[in-house]
N, C-alpha and C. Protein backbone atom coordinates (compact mmCIF):
# COMPACT_ATOMS: atom_id res chain seq x y z
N UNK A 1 -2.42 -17.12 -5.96
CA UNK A 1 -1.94 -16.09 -5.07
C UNK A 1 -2.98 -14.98 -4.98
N UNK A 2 -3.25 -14.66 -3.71
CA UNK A 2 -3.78 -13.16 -3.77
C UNK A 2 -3.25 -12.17 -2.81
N UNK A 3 -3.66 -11.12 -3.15
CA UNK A 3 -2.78 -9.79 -2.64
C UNK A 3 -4.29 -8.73 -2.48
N UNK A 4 -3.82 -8.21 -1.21
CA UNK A 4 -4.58 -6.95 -0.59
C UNK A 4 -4.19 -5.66 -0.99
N UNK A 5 -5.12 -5.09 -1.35
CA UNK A 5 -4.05 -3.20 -1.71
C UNK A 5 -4.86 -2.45 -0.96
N UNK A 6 -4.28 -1.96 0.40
CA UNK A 6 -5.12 -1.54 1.29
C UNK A 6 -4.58 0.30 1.07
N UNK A 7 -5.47 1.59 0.55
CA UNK A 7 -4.77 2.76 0.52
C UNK A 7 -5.91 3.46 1.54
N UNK A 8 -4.77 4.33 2.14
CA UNK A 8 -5.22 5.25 3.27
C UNK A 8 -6.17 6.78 2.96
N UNK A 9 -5.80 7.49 3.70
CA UNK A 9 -6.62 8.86 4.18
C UNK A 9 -6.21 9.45 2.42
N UNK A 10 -6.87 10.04 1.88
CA UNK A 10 -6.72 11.28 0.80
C UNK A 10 -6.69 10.23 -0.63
N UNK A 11 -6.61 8.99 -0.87
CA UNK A 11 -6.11 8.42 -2.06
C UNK A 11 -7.33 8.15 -2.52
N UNK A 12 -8.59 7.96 -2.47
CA UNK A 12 -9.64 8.22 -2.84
C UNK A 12 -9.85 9.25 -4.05
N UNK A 13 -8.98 10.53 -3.56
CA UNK A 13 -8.86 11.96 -4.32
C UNK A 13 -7.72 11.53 -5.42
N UNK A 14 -7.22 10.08 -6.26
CA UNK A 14 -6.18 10.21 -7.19
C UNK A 14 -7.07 10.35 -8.18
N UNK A 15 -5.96 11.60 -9.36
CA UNK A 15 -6.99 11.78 -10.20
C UNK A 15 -7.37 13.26 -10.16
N UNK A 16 -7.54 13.94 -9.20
CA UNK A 16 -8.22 14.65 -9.13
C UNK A 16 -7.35 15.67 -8.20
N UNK A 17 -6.64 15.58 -6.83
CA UNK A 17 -5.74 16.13 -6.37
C UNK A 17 -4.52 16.31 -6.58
N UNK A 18 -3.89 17.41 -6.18
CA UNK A 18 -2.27 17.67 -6.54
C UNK A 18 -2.00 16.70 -7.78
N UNK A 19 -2.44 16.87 -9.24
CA UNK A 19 -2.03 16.16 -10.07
C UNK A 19 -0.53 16.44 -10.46
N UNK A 20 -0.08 17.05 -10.27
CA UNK A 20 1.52 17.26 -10.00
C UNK A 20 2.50 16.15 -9.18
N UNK A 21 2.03 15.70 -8.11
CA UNK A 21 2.43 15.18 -7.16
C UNK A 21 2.32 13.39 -7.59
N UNK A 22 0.64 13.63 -7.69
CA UNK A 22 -0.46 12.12 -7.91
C UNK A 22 -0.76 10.99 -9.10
N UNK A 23 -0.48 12.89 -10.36
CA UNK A 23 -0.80 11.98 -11.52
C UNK A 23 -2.38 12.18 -11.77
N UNK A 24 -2.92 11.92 -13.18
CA UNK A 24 -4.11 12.19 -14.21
C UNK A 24 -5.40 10.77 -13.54
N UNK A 25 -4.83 9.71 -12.87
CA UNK A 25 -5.41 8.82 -13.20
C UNK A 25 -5.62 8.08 -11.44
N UNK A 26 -7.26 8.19 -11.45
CA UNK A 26 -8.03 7.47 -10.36
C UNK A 26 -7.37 6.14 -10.37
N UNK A 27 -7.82 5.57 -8.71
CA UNK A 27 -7.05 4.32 -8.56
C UNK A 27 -8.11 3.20 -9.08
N UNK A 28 -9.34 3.26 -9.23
CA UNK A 28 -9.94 1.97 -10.11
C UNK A 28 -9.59 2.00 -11.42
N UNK A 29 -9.54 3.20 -12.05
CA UNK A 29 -9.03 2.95 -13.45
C UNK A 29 -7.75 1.84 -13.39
N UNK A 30 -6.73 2.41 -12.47
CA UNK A 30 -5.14 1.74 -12.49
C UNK A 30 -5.42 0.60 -12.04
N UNK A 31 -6.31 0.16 -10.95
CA UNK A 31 -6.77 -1.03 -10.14
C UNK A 31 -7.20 -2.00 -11.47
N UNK A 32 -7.86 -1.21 -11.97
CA UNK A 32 -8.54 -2.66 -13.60
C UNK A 32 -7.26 -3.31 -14.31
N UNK A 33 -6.27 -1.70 -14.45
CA UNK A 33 -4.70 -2.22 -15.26
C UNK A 33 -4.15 -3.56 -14.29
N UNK A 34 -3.95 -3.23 -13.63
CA UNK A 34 -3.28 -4.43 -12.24
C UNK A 34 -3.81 -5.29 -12.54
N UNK A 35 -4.99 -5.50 -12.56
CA UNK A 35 -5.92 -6.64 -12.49
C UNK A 35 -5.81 -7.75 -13.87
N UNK A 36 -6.05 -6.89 -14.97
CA UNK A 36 -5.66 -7.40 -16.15
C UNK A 36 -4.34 -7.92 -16.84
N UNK A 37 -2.88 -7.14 -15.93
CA UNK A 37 -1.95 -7.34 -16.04
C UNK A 37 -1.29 -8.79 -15.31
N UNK A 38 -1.83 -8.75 -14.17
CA UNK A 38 -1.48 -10.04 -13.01
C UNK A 38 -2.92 -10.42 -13.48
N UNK A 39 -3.60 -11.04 -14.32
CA UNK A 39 -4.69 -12.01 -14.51
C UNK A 39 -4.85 -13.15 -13.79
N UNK A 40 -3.51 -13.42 -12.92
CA UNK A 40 -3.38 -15.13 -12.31
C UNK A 40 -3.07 -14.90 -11.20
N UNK A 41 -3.59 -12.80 -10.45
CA UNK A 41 -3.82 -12.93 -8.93
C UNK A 41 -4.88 -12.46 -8.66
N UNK A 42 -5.62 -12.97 -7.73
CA UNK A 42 -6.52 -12.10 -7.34
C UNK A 42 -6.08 -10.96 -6.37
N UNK A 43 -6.75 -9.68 -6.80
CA UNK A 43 -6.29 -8.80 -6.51
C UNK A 43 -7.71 -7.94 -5.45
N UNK A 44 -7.69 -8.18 -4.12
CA UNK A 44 -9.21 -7.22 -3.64
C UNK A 44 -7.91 -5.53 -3.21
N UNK A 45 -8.86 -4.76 -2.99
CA UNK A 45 -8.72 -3.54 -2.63
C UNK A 45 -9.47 -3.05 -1.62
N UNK A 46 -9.43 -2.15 -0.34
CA UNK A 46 -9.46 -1.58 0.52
C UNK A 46 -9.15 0.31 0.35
N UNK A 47 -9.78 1.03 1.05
CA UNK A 47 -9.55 2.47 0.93
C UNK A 47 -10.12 2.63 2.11
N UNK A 48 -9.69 3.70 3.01
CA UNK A 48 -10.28 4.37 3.84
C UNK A 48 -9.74 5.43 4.25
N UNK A 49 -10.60 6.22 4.78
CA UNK A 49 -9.87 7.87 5.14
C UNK A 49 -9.51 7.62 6.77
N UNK A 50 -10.40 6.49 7.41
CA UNK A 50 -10.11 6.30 8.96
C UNK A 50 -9.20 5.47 9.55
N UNK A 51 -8.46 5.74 10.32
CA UNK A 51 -7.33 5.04 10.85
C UNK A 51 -7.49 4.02 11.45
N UNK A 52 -8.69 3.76 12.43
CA UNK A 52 -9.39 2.61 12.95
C UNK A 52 -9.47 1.27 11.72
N UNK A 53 -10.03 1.91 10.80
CA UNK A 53 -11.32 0.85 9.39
C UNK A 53 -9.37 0.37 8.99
N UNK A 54 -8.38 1.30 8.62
CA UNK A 54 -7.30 0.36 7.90
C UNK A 54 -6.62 -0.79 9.04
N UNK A 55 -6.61 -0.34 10.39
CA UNK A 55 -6.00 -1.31 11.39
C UNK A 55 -7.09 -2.63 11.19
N UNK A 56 -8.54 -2.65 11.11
CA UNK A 56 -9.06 -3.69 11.07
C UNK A 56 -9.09 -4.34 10.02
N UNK A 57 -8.60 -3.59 8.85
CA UNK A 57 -8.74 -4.31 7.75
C UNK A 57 -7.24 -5.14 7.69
N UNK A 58 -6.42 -4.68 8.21
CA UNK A 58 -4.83 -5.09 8.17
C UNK A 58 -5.18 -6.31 9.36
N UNK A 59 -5.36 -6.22 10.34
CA UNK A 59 -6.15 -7.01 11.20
C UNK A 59 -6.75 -8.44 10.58
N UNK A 60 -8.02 -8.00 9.78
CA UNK A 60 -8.67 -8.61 9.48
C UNK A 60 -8.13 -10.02 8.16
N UNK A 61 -6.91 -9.33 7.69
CA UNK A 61 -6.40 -10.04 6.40
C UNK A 61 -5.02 -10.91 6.77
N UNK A 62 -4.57 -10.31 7.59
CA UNK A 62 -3.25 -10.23 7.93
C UNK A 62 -3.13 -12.06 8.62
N UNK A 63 -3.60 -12.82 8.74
CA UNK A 63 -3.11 -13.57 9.41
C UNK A 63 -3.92 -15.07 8.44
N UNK A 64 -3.90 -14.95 7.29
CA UNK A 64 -3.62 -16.03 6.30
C UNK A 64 -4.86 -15.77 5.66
N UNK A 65 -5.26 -14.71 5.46
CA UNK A 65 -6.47 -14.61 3.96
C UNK A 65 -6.11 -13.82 2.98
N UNK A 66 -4.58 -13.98 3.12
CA UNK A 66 -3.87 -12.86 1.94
C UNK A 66 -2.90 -13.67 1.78
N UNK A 67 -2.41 -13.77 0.72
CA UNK A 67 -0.42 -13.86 0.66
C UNK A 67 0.40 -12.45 1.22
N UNK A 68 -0.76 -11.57 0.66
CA UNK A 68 0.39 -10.33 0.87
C UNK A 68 -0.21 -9.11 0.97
N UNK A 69 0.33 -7.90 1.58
CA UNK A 69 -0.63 -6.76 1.82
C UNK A 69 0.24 -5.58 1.28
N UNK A 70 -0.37 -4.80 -0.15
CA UNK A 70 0.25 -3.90 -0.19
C UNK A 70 -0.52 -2.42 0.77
N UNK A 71 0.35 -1.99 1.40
CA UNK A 71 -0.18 -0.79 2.17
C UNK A 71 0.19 0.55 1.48
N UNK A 72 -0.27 1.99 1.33
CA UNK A 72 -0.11 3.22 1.11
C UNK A 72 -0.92 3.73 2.45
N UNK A 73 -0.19 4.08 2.93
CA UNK A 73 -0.69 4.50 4.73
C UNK A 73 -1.18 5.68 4.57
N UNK A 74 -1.07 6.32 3.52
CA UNK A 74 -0.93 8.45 3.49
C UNK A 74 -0.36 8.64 4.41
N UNK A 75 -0.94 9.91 4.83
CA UNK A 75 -0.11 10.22 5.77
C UNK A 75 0.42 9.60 7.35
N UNK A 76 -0.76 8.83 7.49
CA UNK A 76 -0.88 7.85 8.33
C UNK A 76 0.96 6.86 8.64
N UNK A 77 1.58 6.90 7.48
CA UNK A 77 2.84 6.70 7.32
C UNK A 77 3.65 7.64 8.39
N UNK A 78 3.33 8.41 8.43
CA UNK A 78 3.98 9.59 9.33
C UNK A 78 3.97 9.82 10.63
N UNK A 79 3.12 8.89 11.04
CA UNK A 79 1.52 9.69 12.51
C UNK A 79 1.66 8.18 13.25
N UNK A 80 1.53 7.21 12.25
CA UNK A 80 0.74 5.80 13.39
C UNK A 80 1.29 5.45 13.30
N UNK A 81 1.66 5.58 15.12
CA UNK A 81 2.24 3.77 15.73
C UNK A 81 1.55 2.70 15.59
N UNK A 82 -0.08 2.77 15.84
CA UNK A 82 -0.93 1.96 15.84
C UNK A 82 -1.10 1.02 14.62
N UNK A 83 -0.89 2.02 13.31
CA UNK A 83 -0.95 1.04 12.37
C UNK A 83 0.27 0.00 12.61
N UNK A 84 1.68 0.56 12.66
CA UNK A 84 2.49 -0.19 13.04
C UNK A 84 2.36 -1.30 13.87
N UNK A 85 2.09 -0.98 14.85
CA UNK A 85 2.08 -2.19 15.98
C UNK A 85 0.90 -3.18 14.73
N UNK A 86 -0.33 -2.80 14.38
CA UNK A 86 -1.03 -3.97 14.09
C UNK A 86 -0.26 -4.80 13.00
N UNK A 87 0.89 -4.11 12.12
CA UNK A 87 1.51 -4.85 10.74
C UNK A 87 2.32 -5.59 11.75
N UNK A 88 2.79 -5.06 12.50
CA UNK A 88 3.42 -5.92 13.63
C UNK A 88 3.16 -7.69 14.30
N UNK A 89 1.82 -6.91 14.13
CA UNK A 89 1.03 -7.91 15.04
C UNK A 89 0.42 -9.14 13.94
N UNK A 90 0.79 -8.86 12.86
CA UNK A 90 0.05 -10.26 12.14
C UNK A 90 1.35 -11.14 11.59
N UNK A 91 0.89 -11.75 10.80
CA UNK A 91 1.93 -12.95 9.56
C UNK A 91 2.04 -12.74 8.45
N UNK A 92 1.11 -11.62 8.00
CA UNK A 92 1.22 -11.89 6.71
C UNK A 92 2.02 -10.45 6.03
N UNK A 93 2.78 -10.55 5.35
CA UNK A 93 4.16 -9.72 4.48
C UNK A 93 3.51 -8.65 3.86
N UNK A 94 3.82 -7.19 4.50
CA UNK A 94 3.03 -6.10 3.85
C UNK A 94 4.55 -5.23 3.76
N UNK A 95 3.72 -4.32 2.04
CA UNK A 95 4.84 -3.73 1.58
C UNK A 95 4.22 -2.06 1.32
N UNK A 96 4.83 -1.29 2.36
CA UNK A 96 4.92 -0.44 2.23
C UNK A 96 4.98 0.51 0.88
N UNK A 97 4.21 1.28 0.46
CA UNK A 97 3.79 1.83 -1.03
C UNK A 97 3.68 3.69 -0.83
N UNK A 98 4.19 4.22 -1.87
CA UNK A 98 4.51 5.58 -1.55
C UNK A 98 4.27 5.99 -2.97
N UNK A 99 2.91 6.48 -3.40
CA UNK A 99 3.44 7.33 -5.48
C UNK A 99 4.34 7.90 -5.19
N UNK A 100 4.52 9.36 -4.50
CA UNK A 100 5.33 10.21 -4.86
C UNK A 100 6.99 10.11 -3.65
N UNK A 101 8.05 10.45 -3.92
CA UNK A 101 8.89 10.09 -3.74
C UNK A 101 8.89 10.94 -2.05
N UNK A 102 8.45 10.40 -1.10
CA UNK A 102 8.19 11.00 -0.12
C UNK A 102 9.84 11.84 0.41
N UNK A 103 10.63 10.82 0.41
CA UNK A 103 12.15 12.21 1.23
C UNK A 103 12.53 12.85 -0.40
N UNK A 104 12.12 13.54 -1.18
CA UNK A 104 11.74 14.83 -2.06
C UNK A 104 10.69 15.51 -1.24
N UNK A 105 9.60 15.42 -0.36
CA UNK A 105 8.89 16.07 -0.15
C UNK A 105 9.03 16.55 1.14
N UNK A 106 8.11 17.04 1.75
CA UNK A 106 8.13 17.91 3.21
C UNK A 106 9.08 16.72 4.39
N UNK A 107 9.87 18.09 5.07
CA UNK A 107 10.73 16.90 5.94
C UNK A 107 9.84 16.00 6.78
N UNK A 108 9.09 16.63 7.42
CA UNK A 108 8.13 15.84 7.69
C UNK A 108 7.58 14.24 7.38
N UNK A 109 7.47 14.55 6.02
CA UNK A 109 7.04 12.96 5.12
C UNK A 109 8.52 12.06 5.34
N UNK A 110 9.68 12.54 5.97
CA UNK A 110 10.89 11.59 5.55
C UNK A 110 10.94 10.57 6.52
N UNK A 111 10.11 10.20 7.95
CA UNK A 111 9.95 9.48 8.29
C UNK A 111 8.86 8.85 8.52
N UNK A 112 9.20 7.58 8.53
CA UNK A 112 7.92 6.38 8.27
C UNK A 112 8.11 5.37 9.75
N UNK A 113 6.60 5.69 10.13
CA UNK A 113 6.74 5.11 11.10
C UNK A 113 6.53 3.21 11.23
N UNK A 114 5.93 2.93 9.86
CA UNK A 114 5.64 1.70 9.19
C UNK A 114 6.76 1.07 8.71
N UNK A 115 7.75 1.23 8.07
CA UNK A 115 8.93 1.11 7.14
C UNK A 115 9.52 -0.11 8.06
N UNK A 116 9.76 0.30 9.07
CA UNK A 116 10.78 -0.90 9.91
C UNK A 116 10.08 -2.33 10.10
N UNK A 117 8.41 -2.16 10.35
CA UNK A 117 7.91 -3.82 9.92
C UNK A 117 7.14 -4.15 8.98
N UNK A 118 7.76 -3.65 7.68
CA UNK A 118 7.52 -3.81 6.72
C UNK A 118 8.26 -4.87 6.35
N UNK A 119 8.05 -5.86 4.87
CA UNK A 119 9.84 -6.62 4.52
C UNK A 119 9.87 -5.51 3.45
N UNK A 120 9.54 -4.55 2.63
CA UNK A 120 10.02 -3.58 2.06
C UNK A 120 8.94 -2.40 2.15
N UNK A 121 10.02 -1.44 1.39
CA UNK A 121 9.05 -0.05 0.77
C UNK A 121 9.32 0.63 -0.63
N UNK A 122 8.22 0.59 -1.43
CA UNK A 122 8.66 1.25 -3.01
C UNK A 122 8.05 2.51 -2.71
N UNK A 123 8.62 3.33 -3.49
CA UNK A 123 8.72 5.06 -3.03
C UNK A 123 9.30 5.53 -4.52
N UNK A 124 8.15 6.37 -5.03
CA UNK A 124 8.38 7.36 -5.92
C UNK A 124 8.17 7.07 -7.46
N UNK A 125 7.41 5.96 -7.85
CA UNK A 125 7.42 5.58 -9.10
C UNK A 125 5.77 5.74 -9.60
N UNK A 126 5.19 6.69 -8.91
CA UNK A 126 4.01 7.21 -9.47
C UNK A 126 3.33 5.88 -8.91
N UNK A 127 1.97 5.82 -9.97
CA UNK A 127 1.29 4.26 -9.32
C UNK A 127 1.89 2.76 -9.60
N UNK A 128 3.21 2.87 -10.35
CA UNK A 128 3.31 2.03 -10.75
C UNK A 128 4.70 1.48 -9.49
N UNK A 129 4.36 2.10 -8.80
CA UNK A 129 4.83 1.63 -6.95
C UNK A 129 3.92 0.38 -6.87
N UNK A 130 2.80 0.22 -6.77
CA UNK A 130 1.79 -0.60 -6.66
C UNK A 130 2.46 -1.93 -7.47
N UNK A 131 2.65 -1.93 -8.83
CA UNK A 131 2.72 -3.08 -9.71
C UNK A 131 4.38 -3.62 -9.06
N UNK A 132 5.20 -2.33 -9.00
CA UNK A 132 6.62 -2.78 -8.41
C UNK A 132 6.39 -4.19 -6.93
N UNK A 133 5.40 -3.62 -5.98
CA UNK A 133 5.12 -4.18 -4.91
C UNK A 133 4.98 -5.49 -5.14
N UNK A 134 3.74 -6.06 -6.01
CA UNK A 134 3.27 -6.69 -6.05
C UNK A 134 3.72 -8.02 -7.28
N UNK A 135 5.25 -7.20 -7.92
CA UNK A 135 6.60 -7.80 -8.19
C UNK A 135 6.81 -8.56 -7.26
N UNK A 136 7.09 -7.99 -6.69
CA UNK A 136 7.96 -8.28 -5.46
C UNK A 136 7.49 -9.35 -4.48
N UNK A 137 5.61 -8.99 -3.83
CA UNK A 137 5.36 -10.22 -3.32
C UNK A 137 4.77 -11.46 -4.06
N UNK A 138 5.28 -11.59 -5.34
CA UNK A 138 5.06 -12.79 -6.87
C UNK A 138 7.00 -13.57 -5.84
N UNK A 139 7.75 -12.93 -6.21
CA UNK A 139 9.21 -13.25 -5.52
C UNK A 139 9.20 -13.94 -4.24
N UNK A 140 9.04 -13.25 -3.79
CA UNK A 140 8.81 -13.88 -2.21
C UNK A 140 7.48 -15.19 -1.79
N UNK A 141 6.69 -15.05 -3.02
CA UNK A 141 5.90 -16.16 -2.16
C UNK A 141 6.45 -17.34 -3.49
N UNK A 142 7.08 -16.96 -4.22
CA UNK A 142 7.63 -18.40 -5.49
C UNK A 142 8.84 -18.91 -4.91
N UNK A 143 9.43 -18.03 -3.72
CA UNK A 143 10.62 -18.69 -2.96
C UNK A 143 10.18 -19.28 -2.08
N UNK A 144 9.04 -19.68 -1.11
CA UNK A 144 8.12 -20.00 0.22
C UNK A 144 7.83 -21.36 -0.43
């Protein structure tokens, strides 16, 4: 099995921003934990701050070079249809990913414009949203 962890605009900065919000700990550090923990997936990763680079990368994976795509949109969750339409537009099962518990935060953050073609969304369990996800698409592709 392998799985995509594609994170958006600002997540670059974990670690280092709103550690209140984010948490002490960069995402390659946590990316090695994942890695070592699921030893029997391959696990690639994706980051970008541009909205274009994540549609092509969702694009680019989405239609059978993944089992599964975990997404953290940032704010991009909030803003793009575009990303939408492209999760839309492929086959392959992406799960919406949130550290901090977004409807706790600005009303703003309480809607997701991604959420509806998603098959789920984990929200609020720090990074370990990520490992929940990727629970989850272990489930779904041992039922397929």
């Amino acid at each position: 099995m392998n799985i995509l962890i594609i994170n958006g605009p600002n997540l670059n900065l974990l670690g280092i921003r709103e550690k209140n919000i984010y948490g002490n700990t960069d995402f390659d550090t946590y990316l090695d934990r994942l890695k070592t923990e699921f030893s029997n997936i391959d696990i690639s990763y994706f980051q970008s701050n541009n909205e274009g680079e994540l549609i092509t990368a969702i694009q680019n994976y989405g239609f059978g070079k993944t089992d599964g795509i975990i997404l953290n949109a940032g704010a991009y969750t909030h803003t793009s249809l575009a990303i939408a339409d492209a999760i839309s537009a492929i086959s392959t099962p992406v799960i919406e990913v949130h550290i901090s518990n977004i409807f706790k935060r600005e009303q703003v953050r309480h809607h997701s414009f991604i959420a509806p073609v998603c098959i789920g969304s984990v929200s609020g369990f720090g990074l370990d949203s990520y490992r929940l996800a990727i629970e989850a698409l272990k489930r779904l592709n041992a039922q397929e």
